[in-house]
C-alpha atoms as a PDB file:
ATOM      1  CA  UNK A   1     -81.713 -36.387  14.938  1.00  0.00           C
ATOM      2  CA  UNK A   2     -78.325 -36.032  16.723  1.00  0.00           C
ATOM      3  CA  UNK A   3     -78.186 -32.425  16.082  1.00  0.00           C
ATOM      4  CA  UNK A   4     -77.224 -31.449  19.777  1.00  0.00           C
ATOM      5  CA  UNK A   5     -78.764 -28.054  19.598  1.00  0.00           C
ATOM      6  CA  UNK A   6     -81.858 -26.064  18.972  1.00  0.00           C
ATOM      7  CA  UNK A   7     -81.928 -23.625  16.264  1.00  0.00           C
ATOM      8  CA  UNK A   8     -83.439 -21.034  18.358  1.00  0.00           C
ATOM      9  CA  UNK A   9     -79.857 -21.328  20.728  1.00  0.00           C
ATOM     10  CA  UNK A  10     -77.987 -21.301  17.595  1.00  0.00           C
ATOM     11  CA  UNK A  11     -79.637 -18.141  16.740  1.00  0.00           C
ATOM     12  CA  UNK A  12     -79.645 -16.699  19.931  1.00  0.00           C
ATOM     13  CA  UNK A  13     -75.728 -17.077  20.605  1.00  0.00           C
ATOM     14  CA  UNK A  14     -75.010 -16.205  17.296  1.00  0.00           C
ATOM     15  CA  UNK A  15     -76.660 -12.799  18.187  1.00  0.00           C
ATOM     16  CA  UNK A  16     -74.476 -12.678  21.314  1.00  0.00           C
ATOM     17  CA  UNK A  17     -71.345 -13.056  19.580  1.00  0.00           C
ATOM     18  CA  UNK A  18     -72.015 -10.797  16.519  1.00  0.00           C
ATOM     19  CA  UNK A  19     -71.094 -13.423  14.317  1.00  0.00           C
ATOM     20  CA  UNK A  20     -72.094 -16.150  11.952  1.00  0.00           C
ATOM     21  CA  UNK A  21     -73.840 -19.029  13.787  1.00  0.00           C
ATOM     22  CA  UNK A  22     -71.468 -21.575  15.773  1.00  0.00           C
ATOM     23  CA  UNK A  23     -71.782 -25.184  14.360  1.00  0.00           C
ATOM     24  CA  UNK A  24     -69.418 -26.617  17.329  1.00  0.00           C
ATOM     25  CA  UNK A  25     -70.496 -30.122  18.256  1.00  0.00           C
ATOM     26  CA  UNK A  26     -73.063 -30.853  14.911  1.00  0.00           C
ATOM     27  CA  UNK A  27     -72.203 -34.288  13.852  1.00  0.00           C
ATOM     28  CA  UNK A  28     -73.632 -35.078  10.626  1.00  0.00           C
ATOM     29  CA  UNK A  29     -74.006 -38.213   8.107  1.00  0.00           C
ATOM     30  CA  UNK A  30     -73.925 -38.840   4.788  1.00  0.00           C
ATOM     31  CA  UNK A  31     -75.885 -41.399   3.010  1.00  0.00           C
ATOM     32  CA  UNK A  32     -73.373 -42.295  -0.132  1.00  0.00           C
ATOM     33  CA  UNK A  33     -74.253 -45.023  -2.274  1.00  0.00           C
ATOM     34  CA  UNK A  34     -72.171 -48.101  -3.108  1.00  0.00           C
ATOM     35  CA  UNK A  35     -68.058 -47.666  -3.080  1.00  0.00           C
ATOM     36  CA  UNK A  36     -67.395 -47.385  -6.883  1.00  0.00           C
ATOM     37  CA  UNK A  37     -70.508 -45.233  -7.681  1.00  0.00           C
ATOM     38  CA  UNK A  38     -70.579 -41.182  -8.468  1.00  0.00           C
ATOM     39  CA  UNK A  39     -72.476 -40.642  -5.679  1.00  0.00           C
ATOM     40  CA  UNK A  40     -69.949 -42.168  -3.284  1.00  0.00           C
ATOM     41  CA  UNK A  41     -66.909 -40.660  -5.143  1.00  0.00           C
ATOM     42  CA  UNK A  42     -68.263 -37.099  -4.540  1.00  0.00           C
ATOM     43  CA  UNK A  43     -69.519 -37.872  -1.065  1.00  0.00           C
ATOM     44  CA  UNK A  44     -65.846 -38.007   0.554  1.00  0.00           C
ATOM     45  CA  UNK A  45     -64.592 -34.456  -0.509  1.00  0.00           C
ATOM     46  CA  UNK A  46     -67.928 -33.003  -0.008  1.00  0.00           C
ATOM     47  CA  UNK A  47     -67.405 -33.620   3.935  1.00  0.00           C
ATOM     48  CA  UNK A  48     -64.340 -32.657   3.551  1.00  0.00           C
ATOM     49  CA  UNK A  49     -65.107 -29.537   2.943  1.00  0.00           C
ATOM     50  CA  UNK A  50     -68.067 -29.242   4.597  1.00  0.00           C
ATOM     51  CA  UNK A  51     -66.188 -29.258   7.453  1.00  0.00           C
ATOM     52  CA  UNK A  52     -63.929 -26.622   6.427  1.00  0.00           C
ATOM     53  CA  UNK A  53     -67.167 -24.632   5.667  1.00  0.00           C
ATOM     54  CA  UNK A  54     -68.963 -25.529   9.114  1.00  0.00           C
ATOM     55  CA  UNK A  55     -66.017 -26.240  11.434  1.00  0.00           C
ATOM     56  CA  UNK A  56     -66.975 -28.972  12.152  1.00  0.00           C
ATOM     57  CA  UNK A  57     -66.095 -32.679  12.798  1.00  0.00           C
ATOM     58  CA  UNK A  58     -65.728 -34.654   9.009  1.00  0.00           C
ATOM     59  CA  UNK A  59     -69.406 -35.814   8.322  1.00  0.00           C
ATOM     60  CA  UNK A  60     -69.354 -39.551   8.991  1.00  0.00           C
ATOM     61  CA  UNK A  61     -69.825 -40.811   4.916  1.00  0.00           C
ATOM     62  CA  UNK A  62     -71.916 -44.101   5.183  1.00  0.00           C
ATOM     63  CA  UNK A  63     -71.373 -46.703   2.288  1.00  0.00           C
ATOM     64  CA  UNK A  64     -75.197 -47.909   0.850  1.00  0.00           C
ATOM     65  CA  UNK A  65     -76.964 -49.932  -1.124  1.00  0.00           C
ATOM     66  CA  UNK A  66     -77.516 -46.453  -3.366  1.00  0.00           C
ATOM     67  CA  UNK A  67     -80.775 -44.621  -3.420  1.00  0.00           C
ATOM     68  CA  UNK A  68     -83.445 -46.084  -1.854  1.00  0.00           C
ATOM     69  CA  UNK A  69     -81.459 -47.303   1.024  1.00  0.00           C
ATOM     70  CA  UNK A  70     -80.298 -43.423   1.701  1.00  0.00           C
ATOM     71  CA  UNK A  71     -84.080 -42.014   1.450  1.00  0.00           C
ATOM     72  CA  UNK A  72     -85.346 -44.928   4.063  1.00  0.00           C
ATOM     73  CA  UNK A  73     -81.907 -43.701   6.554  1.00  0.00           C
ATOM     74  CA  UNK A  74     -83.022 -39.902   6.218  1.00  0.00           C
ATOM     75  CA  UNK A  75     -86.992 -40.844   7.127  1.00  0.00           C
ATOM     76  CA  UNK A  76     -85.868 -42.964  10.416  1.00  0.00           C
ATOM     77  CA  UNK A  77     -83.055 -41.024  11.474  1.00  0.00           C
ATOM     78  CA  UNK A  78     -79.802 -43.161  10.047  1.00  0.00           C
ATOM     79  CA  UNK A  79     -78.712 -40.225   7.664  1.00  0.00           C
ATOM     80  CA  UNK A  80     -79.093 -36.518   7.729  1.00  0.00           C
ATOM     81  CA  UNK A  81     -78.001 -35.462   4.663  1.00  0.00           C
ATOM     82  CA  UNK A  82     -78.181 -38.329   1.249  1.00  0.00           C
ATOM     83  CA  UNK A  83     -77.730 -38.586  -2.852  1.00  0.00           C
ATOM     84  CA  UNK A  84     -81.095 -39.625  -3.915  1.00  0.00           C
ATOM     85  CA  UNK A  85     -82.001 -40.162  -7.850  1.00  0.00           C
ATOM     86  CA  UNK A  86     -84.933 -37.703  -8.652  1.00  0.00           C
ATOM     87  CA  UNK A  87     -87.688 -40.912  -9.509  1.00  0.00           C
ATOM     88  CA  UNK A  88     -87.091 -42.049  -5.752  1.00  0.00           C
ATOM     89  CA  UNK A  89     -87.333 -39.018  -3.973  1.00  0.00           C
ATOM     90  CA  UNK A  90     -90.350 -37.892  -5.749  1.00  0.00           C
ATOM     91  CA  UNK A  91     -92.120 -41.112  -5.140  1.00  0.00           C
ATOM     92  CA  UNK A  92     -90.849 -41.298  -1.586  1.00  0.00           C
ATOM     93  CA  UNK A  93     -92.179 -37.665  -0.758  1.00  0.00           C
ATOM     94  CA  UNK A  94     -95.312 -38.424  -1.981  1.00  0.00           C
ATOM     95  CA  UNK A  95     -95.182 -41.440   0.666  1.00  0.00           C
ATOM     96  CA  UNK A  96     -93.859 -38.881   3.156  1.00  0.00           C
ATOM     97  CA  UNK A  97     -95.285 -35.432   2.497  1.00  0.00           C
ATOM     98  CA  UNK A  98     -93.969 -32.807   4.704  1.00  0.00           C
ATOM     99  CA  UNK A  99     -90.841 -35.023   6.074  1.00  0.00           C
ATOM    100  CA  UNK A 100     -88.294 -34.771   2.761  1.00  0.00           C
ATOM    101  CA  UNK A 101     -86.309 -31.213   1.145  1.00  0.00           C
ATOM    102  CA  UNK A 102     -83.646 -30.336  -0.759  1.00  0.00           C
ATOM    103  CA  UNK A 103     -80.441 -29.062  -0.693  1.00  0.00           C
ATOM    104  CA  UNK A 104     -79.903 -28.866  -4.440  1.00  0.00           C
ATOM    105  CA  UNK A 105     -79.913 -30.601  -7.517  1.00  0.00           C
ATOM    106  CA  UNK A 106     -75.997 -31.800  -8.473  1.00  0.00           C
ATOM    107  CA  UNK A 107     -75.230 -34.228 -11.125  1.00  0.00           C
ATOM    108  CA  UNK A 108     -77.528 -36.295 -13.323  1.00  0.00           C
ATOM    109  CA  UNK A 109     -77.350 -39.844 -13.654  1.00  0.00           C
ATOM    110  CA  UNK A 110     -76.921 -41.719 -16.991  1.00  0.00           C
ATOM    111  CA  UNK A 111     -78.650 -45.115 -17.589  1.00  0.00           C
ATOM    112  CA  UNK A 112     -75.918 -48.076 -18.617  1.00  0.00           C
ATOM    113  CA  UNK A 113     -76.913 -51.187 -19.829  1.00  0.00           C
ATOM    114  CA  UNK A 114     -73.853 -52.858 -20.434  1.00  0.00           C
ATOM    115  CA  UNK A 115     -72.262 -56.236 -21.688  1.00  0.00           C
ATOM    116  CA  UNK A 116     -69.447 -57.665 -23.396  1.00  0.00           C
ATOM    117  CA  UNK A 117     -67.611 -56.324 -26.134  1.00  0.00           C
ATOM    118  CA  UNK A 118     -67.725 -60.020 -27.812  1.00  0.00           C
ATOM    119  CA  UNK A 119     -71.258 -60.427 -26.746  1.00  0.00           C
ATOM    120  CA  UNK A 120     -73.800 -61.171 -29.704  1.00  0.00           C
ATOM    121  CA  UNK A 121     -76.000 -58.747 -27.820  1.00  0.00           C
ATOM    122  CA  UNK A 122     -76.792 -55.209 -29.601  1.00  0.00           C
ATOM    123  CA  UNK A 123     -80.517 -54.266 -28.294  1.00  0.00           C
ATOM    124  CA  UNK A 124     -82.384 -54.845 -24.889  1.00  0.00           C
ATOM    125  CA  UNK A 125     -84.762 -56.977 -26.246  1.00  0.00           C
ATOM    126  CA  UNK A 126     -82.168 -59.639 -27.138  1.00  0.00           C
ATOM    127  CA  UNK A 127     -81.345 -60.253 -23.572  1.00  0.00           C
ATOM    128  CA  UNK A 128     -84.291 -62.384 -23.219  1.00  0.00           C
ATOM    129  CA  UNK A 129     -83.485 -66.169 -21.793  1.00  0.00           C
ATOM    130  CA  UNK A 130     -80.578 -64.193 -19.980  1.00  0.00           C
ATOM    131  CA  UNK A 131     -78.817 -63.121 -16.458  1.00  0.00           C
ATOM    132  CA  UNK A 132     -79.130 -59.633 -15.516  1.00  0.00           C
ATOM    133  CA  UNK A 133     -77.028 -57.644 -12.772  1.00  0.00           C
ATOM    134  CA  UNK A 134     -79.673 -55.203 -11.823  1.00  0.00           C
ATOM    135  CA  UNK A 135     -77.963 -53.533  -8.812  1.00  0.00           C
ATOM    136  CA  UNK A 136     -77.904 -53.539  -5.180  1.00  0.00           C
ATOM    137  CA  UNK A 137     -81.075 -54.160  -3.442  1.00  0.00           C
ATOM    138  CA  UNK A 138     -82.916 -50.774  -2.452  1.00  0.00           C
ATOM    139  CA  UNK A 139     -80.524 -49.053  -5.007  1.00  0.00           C
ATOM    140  CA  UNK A 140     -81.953 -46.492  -7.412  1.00  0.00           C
ATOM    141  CA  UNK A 141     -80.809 -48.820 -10.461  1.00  0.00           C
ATOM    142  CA  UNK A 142     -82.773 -51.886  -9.369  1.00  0.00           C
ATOM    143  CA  UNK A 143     -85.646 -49.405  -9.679  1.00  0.00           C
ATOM    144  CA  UNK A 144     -85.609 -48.165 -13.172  1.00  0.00           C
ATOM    145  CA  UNK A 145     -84.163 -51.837 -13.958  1.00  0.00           C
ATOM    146  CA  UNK A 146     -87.032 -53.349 -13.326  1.00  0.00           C
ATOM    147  CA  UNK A 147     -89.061 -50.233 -15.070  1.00  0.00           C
ATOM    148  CA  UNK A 148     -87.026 -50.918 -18.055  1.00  0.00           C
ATOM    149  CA  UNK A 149     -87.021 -54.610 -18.141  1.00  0.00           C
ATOM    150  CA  UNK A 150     -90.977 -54.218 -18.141  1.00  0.00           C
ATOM    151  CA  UNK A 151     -90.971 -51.471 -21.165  1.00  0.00           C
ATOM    152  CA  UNK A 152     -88.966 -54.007 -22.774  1.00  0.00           C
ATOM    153  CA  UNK A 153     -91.408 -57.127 -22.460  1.00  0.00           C
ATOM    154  CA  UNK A 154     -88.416 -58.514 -20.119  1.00  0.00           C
ATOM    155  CA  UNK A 155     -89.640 -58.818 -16.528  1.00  0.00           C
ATOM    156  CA  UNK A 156     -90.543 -62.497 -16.639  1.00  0.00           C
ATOM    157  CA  UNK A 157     -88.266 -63.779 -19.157  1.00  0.00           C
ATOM    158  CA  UNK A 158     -84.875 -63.069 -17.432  1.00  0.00           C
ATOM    159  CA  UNK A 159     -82.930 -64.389 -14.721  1.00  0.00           C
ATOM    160  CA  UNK A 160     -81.919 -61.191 -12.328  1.00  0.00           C
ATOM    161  CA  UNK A 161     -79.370 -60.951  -9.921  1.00  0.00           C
ATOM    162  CA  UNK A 162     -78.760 -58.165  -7.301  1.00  0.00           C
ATOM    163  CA  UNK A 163     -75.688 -57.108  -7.287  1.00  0.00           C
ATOM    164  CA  UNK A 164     -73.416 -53.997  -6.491  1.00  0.00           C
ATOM    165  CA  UNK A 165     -72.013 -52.438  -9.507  1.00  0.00           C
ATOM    166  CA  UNK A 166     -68.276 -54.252  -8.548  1.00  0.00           C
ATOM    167  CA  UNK A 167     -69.858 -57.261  -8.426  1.00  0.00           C
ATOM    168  CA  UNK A 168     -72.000 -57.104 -11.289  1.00  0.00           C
ATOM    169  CA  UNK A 169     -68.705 -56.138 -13.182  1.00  0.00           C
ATOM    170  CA  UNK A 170     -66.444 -59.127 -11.647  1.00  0.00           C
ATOM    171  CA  UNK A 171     -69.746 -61.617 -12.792  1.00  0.00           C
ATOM    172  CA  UNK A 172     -69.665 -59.831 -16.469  1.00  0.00           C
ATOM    173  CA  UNK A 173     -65.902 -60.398 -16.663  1.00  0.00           C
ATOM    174  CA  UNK A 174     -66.311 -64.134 -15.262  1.00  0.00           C
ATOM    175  CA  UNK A 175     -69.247 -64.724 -17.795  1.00  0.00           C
ATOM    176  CA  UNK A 176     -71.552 -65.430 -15.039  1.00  0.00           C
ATOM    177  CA  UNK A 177     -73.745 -62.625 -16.231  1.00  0.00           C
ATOM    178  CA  UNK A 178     -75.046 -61.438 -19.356  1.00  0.00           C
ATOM    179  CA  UNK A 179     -75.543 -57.517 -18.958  1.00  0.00           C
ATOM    180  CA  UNK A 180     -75.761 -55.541 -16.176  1.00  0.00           C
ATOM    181  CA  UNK A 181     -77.803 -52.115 -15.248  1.00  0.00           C
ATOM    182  CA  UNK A 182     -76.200 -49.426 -13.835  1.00  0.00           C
ATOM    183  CA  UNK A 183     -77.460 -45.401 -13.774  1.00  0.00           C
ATOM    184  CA  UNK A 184     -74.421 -43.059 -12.651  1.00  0.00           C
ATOM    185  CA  UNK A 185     -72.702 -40.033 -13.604  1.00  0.00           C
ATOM    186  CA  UNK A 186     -70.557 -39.697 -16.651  1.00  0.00           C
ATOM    187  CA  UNK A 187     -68.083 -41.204 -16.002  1.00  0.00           C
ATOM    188  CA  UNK A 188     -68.283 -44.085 -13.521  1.00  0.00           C
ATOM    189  CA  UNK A 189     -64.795 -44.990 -12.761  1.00  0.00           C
ATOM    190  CA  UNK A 190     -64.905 -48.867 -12.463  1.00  0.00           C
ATOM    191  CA  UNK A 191     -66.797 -49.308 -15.873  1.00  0.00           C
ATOM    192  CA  UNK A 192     -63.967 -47.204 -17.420  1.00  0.00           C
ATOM    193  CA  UNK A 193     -61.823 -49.806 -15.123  1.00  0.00           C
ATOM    194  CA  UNK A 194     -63.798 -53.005 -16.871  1.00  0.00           C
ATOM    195  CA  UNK A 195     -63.948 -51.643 -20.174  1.00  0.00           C
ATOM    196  CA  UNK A 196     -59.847 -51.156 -20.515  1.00  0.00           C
ATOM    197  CA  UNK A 197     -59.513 -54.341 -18.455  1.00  0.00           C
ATOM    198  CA  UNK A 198     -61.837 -56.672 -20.808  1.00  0.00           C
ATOM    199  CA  UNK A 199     -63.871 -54.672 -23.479  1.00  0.00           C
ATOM    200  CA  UNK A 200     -67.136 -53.295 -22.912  1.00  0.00           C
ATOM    201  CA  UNK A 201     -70.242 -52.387 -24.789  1.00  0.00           C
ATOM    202  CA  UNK A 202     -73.445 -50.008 -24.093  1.00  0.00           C
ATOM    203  CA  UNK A 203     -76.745 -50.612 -25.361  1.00  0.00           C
ATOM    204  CA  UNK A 204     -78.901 -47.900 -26.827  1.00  0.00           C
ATOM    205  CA  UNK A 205     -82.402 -47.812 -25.373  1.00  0.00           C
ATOM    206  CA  UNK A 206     -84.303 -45.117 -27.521  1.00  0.00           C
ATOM    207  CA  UNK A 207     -86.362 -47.214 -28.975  1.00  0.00           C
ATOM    208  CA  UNK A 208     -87.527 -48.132 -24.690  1.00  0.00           C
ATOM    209  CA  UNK A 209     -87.635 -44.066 -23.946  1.00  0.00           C
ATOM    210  CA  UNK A 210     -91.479 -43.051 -24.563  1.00  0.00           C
ATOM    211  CA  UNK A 211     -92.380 -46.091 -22.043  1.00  0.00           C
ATOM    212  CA  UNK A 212     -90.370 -44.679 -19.660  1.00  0.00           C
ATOM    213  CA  UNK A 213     -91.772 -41.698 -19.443  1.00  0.00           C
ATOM    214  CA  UNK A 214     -94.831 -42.571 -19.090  1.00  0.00           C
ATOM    215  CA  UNK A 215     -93.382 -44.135 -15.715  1.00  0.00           C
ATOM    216  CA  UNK A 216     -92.299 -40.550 -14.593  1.00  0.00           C
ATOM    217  CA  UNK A 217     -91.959 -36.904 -16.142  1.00  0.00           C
ATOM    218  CA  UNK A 218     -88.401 -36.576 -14.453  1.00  0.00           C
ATOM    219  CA  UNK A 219     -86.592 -39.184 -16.764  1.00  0.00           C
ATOM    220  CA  UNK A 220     -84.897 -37.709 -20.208  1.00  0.00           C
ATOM    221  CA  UNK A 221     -83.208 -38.590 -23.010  1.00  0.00           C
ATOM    222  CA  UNK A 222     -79.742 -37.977 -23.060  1.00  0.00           C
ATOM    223  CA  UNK A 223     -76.949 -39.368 -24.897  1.00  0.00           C
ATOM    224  CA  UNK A 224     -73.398 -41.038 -23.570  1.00  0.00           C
ATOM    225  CA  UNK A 225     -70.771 -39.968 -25.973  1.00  0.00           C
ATOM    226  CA  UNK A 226     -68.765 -42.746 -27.456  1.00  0.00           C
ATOM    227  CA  UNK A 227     -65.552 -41.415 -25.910  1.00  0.00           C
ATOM    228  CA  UNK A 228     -66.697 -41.500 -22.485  1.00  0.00           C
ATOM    229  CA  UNK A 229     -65.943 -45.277 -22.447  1.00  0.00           C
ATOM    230  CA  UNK A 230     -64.053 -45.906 -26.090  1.00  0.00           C
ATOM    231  CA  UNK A 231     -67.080 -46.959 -27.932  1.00  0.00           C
ATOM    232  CA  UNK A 232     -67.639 -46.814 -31.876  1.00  0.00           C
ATOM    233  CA  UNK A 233     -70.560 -43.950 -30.982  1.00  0.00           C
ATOM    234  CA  UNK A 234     -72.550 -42.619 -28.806  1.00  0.00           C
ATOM    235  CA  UNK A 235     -75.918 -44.486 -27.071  1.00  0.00           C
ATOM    236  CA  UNK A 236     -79.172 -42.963 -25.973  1.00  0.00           C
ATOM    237  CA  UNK A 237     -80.443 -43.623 -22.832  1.00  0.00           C
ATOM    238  CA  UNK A 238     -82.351 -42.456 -19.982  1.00  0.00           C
ATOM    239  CA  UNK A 239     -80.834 -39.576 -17.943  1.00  0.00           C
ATOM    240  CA  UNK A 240     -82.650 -38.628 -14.101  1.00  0.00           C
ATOM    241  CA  UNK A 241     -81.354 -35.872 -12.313  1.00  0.00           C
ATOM    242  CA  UNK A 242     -80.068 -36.353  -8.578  1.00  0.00           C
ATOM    243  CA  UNK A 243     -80.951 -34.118  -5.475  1.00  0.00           C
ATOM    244  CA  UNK A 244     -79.239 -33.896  -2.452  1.00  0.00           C
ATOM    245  CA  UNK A 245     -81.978 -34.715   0.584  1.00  0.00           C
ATOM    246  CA  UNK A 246     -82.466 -33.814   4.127  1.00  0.00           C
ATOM    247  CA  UNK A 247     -85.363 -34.257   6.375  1.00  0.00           C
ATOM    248  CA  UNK A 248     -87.614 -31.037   6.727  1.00  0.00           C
ATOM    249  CA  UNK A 249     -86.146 -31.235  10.506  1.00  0.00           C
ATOM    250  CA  UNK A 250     -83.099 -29.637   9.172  1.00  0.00           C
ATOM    251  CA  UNK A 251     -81.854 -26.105  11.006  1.00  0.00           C
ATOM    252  CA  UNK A 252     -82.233 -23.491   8.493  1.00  0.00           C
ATOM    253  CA  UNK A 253     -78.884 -22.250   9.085  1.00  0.00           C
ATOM    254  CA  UNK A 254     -77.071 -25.996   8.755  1.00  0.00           C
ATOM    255  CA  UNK A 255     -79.022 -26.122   5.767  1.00  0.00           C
ATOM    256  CA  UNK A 256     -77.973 -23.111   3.892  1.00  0.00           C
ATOM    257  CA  UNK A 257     -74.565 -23.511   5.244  1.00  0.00           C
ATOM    258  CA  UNK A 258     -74.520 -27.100   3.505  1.00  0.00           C
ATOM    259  CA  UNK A 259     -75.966 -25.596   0.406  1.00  0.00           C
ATOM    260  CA  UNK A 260     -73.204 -23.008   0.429  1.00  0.00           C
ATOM    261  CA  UNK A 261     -70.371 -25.442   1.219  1.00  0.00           C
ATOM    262  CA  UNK A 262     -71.527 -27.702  -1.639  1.00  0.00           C
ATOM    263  CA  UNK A 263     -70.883 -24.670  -3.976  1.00  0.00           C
ATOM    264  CA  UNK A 264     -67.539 -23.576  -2.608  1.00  0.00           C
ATOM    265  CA  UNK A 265     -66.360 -26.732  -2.760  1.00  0.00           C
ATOM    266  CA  UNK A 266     -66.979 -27.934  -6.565  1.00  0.00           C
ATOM    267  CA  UNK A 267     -62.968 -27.713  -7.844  1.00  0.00           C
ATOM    268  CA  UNK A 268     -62.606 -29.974  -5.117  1.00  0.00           C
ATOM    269  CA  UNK A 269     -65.518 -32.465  -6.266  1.00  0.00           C
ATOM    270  CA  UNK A 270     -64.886 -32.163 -10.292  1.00  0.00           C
ATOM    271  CA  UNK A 271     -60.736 -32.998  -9.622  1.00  0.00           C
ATOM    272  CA  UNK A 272     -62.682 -36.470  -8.144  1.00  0.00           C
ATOM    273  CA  UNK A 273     -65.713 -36.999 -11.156  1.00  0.00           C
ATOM    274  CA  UNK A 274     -66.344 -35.135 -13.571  1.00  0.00           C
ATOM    275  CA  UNK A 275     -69.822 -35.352 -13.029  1.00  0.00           C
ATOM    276  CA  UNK A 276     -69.411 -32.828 -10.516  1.00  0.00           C
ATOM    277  CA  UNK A 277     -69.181 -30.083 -13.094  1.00  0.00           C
ATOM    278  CA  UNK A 278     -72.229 -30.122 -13.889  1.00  0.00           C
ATOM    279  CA  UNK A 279     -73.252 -28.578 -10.418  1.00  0.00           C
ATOM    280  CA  UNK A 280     -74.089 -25.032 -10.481  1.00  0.00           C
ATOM    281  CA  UNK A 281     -76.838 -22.927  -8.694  1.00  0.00           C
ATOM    282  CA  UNK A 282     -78.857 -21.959 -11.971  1.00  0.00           C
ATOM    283  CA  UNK A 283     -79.944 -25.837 -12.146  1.00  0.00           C
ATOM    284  CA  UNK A 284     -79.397 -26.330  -8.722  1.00  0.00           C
ATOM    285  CA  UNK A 285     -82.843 -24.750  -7.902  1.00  0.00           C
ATOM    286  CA  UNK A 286     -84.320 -27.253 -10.094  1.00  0.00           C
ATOM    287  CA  UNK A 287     -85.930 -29.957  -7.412  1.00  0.00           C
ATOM    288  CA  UNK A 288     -89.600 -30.707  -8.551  1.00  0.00           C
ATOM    289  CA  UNK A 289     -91.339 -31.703  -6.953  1.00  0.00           C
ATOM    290  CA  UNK A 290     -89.666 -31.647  -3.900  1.00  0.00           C
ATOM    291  CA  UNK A 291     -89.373 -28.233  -2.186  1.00  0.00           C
ATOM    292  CA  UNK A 292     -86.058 -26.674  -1.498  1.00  0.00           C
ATOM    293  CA  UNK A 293     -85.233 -26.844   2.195  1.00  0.00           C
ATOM    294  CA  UNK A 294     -86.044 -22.965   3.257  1.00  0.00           C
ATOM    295  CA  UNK A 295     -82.562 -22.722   4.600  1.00  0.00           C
ATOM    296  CA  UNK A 296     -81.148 -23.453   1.052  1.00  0.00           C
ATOM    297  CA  UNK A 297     -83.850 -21.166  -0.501  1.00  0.00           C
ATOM    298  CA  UNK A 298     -82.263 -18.498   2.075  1.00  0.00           C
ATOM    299  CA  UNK A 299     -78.766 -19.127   0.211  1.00  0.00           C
ATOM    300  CA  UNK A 300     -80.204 -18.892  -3.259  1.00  0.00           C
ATOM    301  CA  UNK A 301     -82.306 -15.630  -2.488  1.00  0.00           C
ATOM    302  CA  UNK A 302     -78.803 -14.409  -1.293  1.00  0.00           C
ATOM    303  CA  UNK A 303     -77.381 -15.490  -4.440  1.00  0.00           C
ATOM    304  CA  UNK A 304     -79.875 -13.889  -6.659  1.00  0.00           C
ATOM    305  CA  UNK A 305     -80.436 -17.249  -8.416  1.00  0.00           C
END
């Protein structure tokens, strides 16, 4: 990791100089998901003001393939700090124990299964015979895409593609798809885009929901309100919290200065997404089953959470 110090000399001068510790020379990265996304939207003004909060150098914010491409860049080094949906990181620590923690949980992510507003489509299980978007490759979508598709009797009687979420969109507009999967916050910007542009419409999966959580105790049931994209009603679908990740390798005290930056800075993230107002420290603690990194615990015990 490309951390250029030791703790212990961080520790050491910051007990020479009566002060805070001195971040000078950290460079840091930030695993951020697919341009388009929540995660990538929130990723910019978070280094922004991370280094404010640090002073230091803007965090380098590295465009992904979404989830399961930023837990494979923490584990060999790529990233140091990434958005991860809950399902991946908990299967990836279990993979890894002892090399992932958390910073906090922020936002959760909402699954969308979405086609055409003059589609003949109104439940899952009439996509059958048809072409699927699923996501990016290594992306936190594909994955519960392909749980869902299963749930739904699906996984052999559909033709998927892997696309990014602007891709998937241009392909829905073009006709070249049927649906598409996408899990984000509420709202994702370029379905808002697609829906004003050429009419969109979400499909309810509560009918899919006990089969999914059978997959995994972190996915819920949540509901999208029909406002959030101009829709007749609301839909239920699957909602899966995301953490922020670093590796256990983490200083303490760039840790719980992270933790504390991601706090101070959520005006700044909610005027971007208003997913971001959802973050707060009560929930925040709320990373099961991965443990809190101890420098973040350090913040929290400060807090009094």
């Amino acid at each position: 990791m490309r951390w250029r110090r030791t703790a212990a000399l961080v520790a050491l001068l910051a007990l020479l100089a009566g002060c805070g510790p001195d971040f000078e020379g950290l460079r840091l990265r930030v695993a951020a998901g697919s341009v388009g996304g929540v995660y990538h939207d929130l990723a910019g003004p978070l280094a922004t003001a991370w280094a404010g909060e640090l002073g230091i150098e803007r965090p380098e914010v590295l465009a992904t393939q979404g989830s399961r491409d930023n837990l494979n860049r923490v584990l060999s080094g790529g990233a140091d700090v990434a958005f991860v949906a809950a399902d991946l990181a908990a299967d990836s620590a279990a993979a890894h124990p002892g090399k992932l923690a958390t910073l906090a949980r922020i936002h959760d992510d909402y699954l969308h299964i979405v086609v055409r507003a003059d589609s003949p489509y109104t439940s899952v299980q009439m996509l059958r015979g048809q072409h699927i978007a699923v996501g990016s490759p290594e992306s936190g979508v594909e994955y519960i895409a392909a749980r869902v598709l299963q749930v739904a009797g699906l996984r052999d009687s559909v033709t998927v593609k892997e696309l990014s979420l602007e891709d998937s969109l241009a392909a829905l507009a073009d006709r070249k798809i049927d649906a598409l999967f996408w899990s984000g916050g509420l709202p994702t910007p370029l379905i808002t885009q697609y829906t004003h542009k050429i009419g969109l419409r979400l499909l309810d999966m509560a009918t899919l929901m006990p089969g999914m959580q059978e997959f995994s105790p972190v996915y819920g049931t949540a509901t999208i309100p029909g406002s959030t994209y101009d829709q007749s009603g609301p839909v239920t679908t699957l909602v899966v919290p995301n953490f922020l990740v670093v590796p256990t390798s983490m200083p303490a005290d760039v840790a719980k200065a992270l933790t504390k930056g991601l706090y101070d800075s959520r005006p700044a993230l909610a005027a971007v997404n208003r997913a971001a107002l959802s973050i707060d420290v009560h929930p925040g603690i709320e990373t099961a089953p991965l443990p809190l990194h101890p420098g973040a615990l350090a913040y929290y015990r400060e807090e009094k959470v």
